[in-house]
C-alpha atoms as a PDB file:
ATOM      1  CA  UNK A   1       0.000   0.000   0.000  1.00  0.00           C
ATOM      2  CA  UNK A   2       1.474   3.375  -1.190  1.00  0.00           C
ATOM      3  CA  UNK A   3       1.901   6.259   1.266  1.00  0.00           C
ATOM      4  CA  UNK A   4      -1.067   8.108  -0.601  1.00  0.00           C
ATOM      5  CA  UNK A   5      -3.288   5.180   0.235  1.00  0.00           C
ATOM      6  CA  UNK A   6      -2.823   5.035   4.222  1.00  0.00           C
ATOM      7  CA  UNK A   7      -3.835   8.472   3.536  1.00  0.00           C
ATOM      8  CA  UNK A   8      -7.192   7.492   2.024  1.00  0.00           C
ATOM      9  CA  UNK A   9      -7.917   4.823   4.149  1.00  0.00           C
ATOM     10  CA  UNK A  10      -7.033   6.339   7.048  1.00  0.00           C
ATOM     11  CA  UNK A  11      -6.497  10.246   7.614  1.00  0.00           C
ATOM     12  CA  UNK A  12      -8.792  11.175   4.626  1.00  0.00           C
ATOM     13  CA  UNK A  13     -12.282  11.060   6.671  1.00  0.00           C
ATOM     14  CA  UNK A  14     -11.110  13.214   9.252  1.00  0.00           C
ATOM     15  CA  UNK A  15      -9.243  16.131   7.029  1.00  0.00           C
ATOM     16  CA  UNK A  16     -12.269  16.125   4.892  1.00  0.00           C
ATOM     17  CA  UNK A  17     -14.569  16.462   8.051  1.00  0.00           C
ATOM     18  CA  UNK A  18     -12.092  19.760   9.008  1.00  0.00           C
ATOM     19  CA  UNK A  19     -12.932  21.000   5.337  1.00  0.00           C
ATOM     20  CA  UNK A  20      -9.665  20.194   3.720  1.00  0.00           C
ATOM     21  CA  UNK A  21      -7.889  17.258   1.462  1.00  0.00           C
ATOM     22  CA  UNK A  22      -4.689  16.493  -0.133  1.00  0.00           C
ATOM     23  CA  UNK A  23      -4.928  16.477  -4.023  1.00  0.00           C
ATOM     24  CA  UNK A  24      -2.605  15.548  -6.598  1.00  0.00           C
ATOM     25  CA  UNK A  25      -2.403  17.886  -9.209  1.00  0.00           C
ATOM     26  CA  UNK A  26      -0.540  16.849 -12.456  1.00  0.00           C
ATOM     27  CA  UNK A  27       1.872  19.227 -14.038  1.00  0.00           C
ATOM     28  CA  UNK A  28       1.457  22.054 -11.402  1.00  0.00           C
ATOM     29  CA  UNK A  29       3.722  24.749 -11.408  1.00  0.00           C
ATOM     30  CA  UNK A  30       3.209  24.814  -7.824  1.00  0.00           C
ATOM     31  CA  UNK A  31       3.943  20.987  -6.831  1.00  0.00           C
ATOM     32  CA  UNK A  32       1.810  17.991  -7.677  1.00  0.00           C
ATOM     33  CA  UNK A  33       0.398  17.034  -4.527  1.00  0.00           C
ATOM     34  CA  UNK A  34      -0.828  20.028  -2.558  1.00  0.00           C
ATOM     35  CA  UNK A  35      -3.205  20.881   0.601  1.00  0.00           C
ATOM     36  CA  UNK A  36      -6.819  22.383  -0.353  1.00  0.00           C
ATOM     37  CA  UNK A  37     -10.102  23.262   1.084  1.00  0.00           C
ATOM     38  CA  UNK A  38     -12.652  21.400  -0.006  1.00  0.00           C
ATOM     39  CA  UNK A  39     -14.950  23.890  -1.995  1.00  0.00           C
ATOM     40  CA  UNK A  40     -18.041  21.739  -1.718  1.00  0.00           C
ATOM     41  CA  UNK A  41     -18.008  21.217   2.165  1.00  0.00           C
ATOM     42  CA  UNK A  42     -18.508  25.165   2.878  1.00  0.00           C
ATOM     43  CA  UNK A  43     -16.155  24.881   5.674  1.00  0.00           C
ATOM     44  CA  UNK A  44     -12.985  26.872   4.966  1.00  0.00           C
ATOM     45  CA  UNK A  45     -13.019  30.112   3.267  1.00  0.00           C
ATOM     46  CA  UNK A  46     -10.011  29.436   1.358  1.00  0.00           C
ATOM     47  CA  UNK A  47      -6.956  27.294   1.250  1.00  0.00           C
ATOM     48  CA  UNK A  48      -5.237  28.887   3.330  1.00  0.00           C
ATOM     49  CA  UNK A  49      -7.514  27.968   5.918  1.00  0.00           C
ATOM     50  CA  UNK A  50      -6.804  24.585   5.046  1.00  0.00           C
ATOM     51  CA  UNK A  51      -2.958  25.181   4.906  1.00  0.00           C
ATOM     52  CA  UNK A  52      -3.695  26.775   8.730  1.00  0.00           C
ATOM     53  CA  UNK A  53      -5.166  23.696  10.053  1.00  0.00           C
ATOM     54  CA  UNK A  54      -2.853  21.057   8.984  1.00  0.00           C
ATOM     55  CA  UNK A  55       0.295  23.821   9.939  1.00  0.00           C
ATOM     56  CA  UNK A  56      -1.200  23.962  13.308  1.00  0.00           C
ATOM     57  CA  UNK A  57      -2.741  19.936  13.896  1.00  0.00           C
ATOM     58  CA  UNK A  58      -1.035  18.039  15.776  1.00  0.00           C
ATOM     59  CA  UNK A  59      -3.155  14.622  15.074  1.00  0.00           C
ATOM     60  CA  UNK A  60      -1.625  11.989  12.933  1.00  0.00           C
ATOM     61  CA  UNK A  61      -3.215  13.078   9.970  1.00  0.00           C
ATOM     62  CA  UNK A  62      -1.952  16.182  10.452  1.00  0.00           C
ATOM     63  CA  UNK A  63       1.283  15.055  10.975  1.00  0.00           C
ATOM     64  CA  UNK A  64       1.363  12.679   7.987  1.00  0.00           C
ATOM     65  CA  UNK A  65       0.598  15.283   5.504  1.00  0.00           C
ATOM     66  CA  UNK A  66       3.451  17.456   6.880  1.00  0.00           C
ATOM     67  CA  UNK A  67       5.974  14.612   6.723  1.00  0.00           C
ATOM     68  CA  UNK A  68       4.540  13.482   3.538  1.00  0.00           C
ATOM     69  CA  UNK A  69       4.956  17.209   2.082  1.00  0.00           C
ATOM     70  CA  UNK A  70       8.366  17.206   3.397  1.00  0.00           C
ATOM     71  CA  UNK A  71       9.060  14.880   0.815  1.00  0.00           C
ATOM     72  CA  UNK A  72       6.618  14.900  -1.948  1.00  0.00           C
ATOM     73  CA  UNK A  73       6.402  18.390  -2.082  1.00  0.00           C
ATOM     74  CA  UNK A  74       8.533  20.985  -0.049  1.00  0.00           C
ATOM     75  CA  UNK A  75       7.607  23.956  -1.771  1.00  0.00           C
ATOM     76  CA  UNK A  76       4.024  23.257  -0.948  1.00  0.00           C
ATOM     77  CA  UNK A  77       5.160  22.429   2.356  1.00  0.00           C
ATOM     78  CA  UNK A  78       7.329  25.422   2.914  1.00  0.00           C
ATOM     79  CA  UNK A  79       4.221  27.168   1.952  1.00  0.00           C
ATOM     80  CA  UNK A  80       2.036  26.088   4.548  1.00  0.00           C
ATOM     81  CA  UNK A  81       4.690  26.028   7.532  1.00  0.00           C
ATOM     82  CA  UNK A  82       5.607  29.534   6.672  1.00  0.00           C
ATOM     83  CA  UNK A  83       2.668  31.539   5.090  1.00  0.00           C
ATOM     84  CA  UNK A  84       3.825  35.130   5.253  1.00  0.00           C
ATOM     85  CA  UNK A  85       6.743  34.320   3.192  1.00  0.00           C
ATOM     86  CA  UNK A  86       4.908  33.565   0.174  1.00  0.00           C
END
């Protein structure tokens, strides 16, 4: 089972009842996999709402995104650990 699918199985439920996910987005200038609010849910204003929660979670979903980010995609990563530096 890839990393992407613990994910799924696992932390995927409870990020999208905070009103965020992780998507993978092909060919992005900004990174492939990346951190989003889930439009649909009407939770989070914005992504960065979504970049806010999982930057400031400690639960292990929160903490697998950030280590999986670490690798997968550090500018999106850098991003959400340091916001005012975009």
């Amino acid at each position: 089972m890839t990393d992407y699918e613990l994910f799924s199985k696992y932390g995927q439920e409870y990020a999208s009842q905070e009103g965020w996910d992780l998507f993978y987005s092909l060919k992005s200038a900004d990174g492939e996999w990346q951190v989003q609010c889930l439009d649909e849910k009407g939770i989070l204003p914005d992504d960065l709402a979504a970049w806010e929660i999982v930057r400031d979670g400690n639960l292990p979903h929160h903490r697998w995104v950030k280590s999986f980010l670490m690798q997968e995609n550090p500018k999106e990563y850098q991003r959400i650990m340091n916001p005012n530096n975009n």
